[in-house]
Protein backbone atom coordinates (compact mmCIF):
# COMPACT_ATOMS: atom_id res chain seq x y z
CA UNK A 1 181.60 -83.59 64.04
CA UNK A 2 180.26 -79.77 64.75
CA UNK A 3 182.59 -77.68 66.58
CA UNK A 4 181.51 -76.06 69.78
CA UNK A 5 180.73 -72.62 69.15
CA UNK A 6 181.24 -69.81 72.33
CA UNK A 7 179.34 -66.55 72.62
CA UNK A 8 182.07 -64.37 71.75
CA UNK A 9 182.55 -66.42 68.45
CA UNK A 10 178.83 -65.11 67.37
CA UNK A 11 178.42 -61.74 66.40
CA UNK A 12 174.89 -61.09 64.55
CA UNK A 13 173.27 -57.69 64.62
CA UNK A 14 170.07 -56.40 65.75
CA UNK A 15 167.78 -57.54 62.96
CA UNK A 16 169.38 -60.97 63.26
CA UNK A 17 168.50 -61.06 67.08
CA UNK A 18 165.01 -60.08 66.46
CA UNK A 19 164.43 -62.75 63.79
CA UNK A 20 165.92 -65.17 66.43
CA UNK A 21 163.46 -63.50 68.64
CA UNK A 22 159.88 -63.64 66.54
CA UNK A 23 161.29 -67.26 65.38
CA UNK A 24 160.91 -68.63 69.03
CA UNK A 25 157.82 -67.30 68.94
CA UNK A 26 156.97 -69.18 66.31
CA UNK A 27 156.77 -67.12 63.56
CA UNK A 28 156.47 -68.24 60.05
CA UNK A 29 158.95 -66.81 57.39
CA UNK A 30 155.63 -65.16 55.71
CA UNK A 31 154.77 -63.42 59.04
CA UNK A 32 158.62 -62.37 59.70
CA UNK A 33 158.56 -60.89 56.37
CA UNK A 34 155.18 -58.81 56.96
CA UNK A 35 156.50 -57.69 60.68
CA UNK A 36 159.61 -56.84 59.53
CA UNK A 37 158.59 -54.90 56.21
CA UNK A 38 161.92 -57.82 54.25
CA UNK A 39 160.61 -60.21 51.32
CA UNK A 40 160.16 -63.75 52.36
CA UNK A 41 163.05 -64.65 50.21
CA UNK A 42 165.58 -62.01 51.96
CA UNK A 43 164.15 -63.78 55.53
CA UNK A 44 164.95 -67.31 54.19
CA UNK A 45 168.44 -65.81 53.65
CA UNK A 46 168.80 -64.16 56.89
CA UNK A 47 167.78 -67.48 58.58
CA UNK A 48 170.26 -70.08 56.35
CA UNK A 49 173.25 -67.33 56.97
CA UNK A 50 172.22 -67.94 60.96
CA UNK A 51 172.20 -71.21 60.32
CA UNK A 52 175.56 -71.73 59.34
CA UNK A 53 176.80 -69.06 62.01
CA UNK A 54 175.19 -71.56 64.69
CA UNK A 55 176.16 -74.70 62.72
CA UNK A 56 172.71 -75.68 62.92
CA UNK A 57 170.19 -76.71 60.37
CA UNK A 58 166.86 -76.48 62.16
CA UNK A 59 164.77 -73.03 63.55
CA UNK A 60 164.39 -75.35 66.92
CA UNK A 61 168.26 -75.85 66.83
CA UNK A 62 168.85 -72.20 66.11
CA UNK A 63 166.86 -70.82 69.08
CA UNK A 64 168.06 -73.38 71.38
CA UNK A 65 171.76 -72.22 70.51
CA UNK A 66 170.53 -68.79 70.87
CA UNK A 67 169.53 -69.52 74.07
CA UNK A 68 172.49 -71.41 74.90
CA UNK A 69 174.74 -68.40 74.20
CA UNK A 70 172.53 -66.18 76.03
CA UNK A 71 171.42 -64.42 72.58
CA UNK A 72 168.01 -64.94 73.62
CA UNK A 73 166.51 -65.06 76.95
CA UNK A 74 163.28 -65.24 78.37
CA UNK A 75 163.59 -61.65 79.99
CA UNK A 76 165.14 -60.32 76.94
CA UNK A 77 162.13 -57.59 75.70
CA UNK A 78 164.62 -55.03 74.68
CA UNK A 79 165.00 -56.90 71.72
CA UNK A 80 161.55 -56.37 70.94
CA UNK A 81 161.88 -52.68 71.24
CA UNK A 82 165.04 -52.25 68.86
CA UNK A 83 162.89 -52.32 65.65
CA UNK A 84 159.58 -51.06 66.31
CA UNK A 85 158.01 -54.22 65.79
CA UNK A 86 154.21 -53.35 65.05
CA UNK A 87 152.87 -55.98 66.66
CA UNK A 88 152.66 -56.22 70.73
CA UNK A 89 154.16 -59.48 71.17
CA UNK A 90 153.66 -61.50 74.65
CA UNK A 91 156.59 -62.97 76.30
């Protein structure tokens, strides 16, 4: 049985919400990798370590927990802005 996880049990930091971000956007680890300037094998980390802070084991059940715990939200740009992403990305 998963236990129910609450906001203010998830901390993640900036790069984390911006992965969370470009994933619902549907972003393949390859293309997180290039934006982001990581190797695909440090994004595959990055994602499986959110995946067991969300108890989830699915991007789809990721970003709807994200969204759940108001870590993502569809007038949430500012996340955008925190890392310079080189890309313009439409919300």
């Amino acid at each position: 049985m998963k236990q129910q996880i609450l906001e203010s049990d998830v901390i993640i930091s900036d790069s984390d919400k911006t992965i969370l971000f470009l994933i619902s956007k549907e972003y393949t680890n390859k293309q997180l990798a290039s934006e982001l300037n990581y190797s695909e094998r440090m994004i595959e980390h990055k994602i499986n370590k959110l995946f067991r802070k969300f108890n989830v084991c699915t991007r789809v059940g990721l970003v709807s927990k994200a969204f759940q715990l108001k870590i993502l939200s569809i007038y949430n740009q500012n996340i955008v802005e925190t890392h310079n992403i080189k890309k313009t990305i439409n919300m």
